[in-house]
N, C-alpha and C. Protein backbone atom coordinates (compact mmCIF):
# COMPACT_ATOMS: atom_id res chain seq x y z
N UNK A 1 27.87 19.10 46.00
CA UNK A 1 27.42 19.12 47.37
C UNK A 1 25.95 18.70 47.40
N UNK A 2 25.61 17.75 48.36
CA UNK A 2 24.20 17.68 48.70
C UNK A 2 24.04 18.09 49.38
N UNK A 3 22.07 18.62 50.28
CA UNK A 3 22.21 19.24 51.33
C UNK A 3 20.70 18.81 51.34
N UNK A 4 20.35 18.84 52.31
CA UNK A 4 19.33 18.11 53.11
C UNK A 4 18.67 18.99 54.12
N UNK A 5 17.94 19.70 54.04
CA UNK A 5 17.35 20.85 55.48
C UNK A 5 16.13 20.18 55.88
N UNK A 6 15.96 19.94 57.01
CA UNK A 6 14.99 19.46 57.65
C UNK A 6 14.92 20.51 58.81
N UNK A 7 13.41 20.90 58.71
CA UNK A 7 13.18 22.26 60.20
C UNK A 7 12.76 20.99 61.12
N UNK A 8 12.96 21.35 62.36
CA UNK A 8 13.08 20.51 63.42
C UNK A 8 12.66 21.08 64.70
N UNK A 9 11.23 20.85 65.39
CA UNK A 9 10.60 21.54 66.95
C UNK A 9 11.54 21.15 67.61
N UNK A 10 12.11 19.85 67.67
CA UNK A 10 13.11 19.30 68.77
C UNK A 10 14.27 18.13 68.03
N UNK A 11 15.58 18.82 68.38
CA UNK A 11 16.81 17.90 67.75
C UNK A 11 17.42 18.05 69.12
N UNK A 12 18.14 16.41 69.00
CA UNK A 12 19.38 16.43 69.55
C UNK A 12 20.71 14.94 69.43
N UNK A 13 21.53 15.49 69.83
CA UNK A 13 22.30 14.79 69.44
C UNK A 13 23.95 14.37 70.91
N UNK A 14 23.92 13.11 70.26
CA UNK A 14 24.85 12.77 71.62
C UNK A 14 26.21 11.93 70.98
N UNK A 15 27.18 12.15 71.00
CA UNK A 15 28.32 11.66 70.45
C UNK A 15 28.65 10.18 71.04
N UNK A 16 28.98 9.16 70.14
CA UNK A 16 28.70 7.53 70.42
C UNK A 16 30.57 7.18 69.82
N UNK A 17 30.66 7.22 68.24
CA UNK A 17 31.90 6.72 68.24
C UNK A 17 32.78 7.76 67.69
N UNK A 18 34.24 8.42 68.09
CA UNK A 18 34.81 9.32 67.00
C UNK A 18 35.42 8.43 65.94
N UNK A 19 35.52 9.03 64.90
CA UNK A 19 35.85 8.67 63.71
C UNK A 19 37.21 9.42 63.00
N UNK A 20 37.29 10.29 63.53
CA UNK A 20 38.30 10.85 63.24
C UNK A 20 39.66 11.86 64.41
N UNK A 21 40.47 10.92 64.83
CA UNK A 21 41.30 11.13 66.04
C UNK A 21 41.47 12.73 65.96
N UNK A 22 42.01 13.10 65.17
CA UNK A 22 42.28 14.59 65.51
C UNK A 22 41.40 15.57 65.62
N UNK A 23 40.24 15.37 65.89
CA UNK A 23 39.32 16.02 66.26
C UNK A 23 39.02 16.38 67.47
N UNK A 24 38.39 17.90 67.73
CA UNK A 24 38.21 17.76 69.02
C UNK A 24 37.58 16.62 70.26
N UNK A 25 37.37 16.16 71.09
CA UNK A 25 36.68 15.40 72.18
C UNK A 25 35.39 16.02 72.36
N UNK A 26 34.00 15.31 72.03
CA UNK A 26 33.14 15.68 72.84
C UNK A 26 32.58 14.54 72.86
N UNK A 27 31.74 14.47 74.37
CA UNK A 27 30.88 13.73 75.38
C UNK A 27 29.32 13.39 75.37
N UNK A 28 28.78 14.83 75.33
CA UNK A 28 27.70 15.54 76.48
C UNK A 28 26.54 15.87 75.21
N UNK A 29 25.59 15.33 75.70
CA UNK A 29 24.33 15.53 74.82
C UNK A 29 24.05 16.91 74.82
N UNK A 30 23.58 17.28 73.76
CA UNK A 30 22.93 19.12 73.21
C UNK A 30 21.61 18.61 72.76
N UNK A 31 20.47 19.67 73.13
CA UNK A 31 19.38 19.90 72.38
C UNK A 31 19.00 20.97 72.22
N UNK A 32 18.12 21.26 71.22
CA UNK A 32 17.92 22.47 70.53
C UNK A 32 16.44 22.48 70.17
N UNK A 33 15.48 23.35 70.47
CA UNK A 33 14.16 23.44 69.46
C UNK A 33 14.26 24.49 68.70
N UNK A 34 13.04 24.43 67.49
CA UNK A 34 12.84 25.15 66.94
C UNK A 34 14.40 25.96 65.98
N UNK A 35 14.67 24.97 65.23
CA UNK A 35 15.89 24.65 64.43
C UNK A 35 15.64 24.57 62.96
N UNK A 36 16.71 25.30 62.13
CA UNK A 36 16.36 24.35 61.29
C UNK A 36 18.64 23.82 60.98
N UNK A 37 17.92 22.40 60.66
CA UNK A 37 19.15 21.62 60.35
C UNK A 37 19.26 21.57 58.88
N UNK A 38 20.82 21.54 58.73
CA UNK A 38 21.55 21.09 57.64
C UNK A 38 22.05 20.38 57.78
N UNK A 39 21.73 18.73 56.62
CA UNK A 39 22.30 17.55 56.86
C UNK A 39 23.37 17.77 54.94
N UNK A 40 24.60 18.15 55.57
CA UNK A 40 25.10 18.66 54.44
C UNK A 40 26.75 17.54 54.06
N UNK A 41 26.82 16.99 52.29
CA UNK A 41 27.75 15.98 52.20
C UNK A 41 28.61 17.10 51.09
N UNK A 42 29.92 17.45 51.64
CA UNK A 42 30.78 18.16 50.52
C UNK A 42 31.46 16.76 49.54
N UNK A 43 31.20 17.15 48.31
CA UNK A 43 31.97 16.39 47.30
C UNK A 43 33.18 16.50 46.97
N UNK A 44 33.57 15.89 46.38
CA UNK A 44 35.12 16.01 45.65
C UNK A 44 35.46 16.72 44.67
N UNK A 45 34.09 16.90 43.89
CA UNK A 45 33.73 17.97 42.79
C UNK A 45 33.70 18.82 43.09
N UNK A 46 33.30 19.69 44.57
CA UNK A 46 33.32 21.03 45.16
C UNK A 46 34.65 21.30 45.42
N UNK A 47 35.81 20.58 45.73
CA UNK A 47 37.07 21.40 45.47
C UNK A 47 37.08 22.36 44.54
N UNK A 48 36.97 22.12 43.12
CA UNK A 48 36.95 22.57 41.95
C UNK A 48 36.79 23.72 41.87
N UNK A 49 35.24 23.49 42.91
CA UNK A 49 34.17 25.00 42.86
C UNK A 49 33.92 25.70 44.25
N UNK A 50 34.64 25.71 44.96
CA UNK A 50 34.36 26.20 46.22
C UNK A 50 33.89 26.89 46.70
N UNK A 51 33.81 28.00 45.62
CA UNK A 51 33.66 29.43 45.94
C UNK A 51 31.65 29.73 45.53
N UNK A 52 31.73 29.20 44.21
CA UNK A 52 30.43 28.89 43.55
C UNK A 52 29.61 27.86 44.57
N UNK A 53 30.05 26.81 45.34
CA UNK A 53 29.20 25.91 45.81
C UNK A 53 28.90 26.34 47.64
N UNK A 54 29.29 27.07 47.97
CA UNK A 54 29.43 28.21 49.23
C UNK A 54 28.62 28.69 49.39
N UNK A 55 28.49 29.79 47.84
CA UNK A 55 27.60 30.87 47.56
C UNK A 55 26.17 30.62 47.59
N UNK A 56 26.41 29.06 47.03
CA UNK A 56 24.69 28.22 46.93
C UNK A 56 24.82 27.87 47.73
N UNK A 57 25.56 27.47 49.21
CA UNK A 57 25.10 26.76 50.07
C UNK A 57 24.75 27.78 51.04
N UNK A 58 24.94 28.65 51.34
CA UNK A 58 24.54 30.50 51.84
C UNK A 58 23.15 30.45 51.49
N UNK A 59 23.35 30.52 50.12
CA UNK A 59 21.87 31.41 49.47
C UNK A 59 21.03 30.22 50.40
N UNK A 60 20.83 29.13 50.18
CA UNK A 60 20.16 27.95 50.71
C UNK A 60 19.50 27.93 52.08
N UNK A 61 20.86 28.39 52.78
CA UNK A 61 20.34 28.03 53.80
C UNK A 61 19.86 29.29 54.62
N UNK A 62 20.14 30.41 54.20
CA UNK A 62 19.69 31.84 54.99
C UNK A 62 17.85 31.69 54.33
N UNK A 63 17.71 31.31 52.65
CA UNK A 63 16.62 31.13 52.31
C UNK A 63 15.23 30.12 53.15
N UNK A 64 16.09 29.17 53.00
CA UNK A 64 14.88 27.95 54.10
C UNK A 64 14.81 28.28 55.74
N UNK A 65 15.38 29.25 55.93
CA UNK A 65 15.52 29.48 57.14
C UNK A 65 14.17 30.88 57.73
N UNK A 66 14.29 31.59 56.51
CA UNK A 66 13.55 32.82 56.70
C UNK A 66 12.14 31.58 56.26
N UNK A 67 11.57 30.96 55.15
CA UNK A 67 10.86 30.41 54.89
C UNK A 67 10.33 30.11 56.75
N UNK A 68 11.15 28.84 57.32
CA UNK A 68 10.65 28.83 58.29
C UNK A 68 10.62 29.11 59.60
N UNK A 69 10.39 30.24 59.86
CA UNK A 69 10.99 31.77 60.66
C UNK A 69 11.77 31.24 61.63
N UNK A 70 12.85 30.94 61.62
CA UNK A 70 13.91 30.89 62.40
C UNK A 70 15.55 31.41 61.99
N UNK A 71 16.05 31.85 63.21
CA UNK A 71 17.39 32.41 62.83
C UNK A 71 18.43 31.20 63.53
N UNK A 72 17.71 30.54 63.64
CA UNK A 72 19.39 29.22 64.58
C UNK A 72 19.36 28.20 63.52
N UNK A 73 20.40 27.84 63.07
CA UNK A 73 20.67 26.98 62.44
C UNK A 73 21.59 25.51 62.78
N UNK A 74 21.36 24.48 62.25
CA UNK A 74 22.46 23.43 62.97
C UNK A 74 23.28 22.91 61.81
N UNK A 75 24.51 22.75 61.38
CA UNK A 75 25.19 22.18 60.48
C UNK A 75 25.63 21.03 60.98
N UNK A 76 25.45 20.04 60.04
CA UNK A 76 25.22 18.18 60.45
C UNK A 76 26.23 17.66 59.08
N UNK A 77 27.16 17.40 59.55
CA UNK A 77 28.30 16.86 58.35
C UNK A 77 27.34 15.17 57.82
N UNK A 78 27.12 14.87 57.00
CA UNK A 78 26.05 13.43 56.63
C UNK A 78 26.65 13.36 55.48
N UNK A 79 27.59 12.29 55.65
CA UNK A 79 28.65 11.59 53.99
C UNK A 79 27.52 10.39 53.89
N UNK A 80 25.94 10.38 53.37
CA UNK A 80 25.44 9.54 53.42
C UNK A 80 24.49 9.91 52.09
N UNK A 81 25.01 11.12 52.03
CA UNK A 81 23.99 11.27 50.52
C UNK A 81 24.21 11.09 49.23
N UNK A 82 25.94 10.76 49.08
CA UNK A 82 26.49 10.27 48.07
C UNK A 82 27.48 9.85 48.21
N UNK A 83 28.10 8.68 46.97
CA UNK A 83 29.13 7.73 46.89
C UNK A 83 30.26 8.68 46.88
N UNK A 84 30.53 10.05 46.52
CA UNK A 84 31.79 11.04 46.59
C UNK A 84 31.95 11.77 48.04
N UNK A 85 33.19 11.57 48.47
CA UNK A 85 33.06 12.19 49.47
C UNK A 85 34.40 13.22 49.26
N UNK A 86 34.50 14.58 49.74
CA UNK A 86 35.83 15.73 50.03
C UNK A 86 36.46 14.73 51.28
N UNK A 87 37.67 15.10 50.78
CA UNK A 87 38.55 14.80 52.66
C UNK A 87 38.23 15.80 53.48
N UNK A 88 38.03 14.97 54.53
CA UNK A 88 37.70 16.11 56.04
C UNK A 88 38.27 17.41 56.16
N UNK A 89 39.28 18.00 56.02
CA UNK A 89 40.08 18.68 56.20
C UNK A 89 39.38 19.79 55.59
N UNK A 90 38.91 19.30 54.27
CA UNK A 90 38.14 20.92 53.26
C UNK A 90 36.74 20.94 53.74
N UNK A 91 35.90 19.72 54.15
CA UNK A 91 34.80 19.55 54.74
C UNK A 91 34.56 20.55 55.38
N UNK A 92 35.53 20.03 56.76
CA UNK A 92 35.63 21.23 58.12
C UNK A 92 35.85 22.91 57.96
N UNK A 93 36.52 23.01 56.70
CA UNK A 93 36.87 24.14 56.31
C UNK A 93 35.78 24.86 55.99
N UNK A 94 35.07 24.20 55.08
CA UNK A 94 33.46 24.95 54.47
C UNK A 94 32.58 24.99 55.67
N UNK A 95 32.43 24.26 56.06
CA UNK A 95 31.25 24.08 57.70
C UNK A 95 31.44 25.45 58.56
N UNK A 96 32.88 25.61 58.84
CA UNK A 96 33.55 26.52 59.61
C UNK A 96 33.26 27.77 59.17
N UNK A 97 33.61 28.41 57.44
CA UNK A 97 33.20 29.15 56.87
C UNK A 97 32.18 30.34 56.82
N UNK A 98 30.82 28.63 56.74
CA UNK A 98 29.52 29.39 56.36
C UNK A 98 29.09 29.70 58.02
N UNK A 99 29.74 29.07 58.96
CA UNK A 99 29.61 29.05 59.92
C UNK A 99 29.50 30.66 60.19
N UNK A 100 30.45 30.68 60.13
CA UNK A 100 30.96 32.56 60.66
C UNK A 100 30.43 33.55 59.72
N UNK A 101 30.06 33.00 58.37
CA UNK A 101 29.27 33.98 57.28
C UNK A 101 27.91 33.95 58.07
N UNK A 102 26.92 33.16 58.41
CA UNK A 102 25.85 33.09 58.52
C UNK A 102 25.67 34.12 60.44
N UNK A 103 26.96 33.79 60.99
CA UNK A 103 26.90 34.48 62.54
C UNK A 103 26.89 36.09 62.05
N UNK A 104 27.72 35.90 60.95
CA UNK A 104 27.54 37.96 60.51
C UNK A 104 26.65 38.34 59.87
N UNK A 105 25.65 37.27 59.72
CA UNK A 105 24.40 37.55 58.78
C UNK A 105 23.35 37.82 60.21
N UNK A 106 23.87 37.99 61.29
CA UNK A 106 22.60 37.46 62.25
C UNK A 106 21.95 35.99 62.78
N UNK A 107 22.53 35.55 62.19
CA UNK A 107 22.02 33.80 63.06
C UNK A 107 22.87 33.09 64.08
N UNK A 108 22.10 32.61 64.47
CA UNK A 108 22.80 31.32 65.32
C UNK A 108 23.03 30.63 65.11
N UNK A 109 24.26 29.61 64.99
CA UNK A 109 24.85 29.27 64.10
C UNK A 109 25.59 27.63 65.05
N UNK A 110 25.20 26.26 64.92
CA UNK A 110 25.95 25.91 65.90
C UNK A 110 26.12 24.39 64.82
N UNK A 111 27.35 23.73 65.24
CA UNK A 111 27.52 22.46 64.48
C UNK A 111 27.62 21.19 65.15
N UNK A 112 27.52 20.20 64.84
CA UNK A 112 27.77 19.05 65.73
C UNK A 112 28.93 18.47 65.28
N UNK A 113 29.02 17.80 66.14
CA UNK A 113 30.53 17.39 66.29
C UNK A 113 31.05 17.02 65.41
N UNK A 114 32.06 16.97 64.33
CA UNK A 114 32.41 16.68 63.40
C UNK A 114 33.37 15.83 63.65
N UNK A 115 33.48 14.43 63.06
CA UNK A 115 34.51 13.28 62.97
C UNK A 115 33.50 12.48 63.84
N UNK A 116 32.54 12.26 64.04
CA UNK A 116 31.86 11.43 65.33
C UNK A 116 30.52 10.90 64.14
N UNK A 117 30.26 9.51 65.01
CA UNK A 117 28.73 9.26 64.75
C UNK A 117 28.14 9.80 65.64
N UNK A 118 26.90 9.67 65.49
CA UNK A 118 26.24 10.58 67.05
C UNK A 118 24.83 9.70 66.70
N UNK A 119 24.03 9.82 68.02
CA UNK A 119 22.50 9.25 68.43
C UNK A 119 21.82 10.84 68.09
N UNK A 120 20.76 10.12 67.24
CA UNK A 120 20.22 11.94 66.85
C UNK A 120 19.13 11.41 67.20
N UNK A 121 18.27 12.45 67.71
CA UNK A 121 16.93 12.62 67.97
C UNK A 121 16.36 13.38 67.05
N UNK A 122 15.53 13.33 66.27
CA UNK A 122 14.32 14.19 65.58
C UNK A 122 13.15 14.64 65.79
N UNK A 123 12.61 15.60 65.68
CA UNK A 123 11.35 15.90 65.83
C UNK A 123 10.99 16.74 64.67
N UNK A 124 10.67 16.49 63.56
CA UNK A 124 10.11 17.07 62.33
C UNK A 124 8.97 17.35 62.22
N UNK A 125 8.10 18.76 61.96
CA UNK A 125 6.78 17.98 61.48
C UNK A 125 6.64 18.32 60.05
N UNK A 126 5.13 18.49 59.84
CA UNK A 126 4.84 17.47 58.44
C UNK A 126 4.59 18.48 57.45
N UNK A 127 5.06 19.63 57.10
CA UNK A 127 4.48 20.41 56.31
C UNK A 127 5.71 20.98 55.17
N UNK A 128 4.72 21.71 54.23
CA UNK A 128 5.60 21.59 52.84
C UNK A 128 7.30 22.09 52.82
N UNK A 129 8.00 22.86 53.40
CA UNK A 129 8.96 23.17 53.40
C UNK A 129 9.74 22.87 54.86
N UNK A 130 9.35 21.53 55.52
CA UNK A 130 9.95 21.14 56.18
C UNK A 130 11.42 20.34 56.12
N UNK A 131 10.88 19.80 54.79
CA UNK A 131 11.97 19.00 54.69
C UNK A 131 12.21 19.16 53.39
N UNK A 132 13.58 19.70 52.63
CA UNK A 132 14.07 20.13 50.99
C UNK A 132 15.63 19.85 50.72
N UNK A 133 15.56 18.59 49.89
CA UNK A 133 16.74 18.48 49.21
C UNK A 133 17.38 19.21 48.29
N UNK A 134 18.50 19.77 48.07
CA UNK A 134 19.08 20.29 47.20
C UNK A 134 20.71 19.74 46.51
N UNK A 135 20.41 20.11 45.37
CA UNK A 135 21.96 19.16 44.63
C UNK A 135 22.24 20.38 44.11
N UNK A 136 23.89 20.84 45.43
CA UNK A 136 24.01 22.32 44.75
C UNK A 136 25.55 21.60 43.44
């Protein structure tokens, strides 16, 4: 799994093409401040390890989150960080997951549309733990 956290004053995002038919329908632009995002790519190798690559993707993201005092989080499916990609199906499964682990941890917890490209807006700024790659 790669994972990509970028804290963000202002994100948003607007759904352009779906990519994957059986997915739900969405339209309608969302924005959010004071975020921090996960731009997260499940591998094919994380089948294997699901349970182990979860656990690090938890620890990860409850960690960079307290770092930069926020409790809302955004999960951003991005098959752009490597040549391996999981089929959607286990993708959605993990997203969904940490989804509901992290809502019983206390956060806010919200994802973007999954199966879609989308128009993203960023607003990052510039300081040391804004932006941290990890190769769980």
């Amino acid at each position: 799994m790669k994972l990509l956290m970028i804290y963000m004053d202002n994100f948003s995002y607007k759904p352009t093409i779906k990519t994957i038919e059986t997915m739900q329908d969405f339209t309608e632009e969302v924005s959010f401040e004071k975020v921090q995002a996960a731009f997260i790519q499940v591998e094919e190798k994380d089948v294997d390890n699901e349970s182990s690559v979860k656990k690090k993707l938890l620890k990860n993201l409850k960690w960079i989150a307290g770092k930069n005092g926020t409790k809302h989080i955004i999960l951003h499916s991005f098959a752009h960080l490597s040549e391996s990609k999981a089929e959607p199906e286990f993708t959605k499964a993990i997203f969904d997951n940490i989804e509901e682990r992290l809502t019983n941890s206390g956060f806010k917890v919200e994802q973007t549309p999954f199966g879609y490209f989308l128009d993203l807006k960023v607003d990052a700024p510039g300081f040391s733990l804004a932006r941290v790659f990890k190769d769980l």
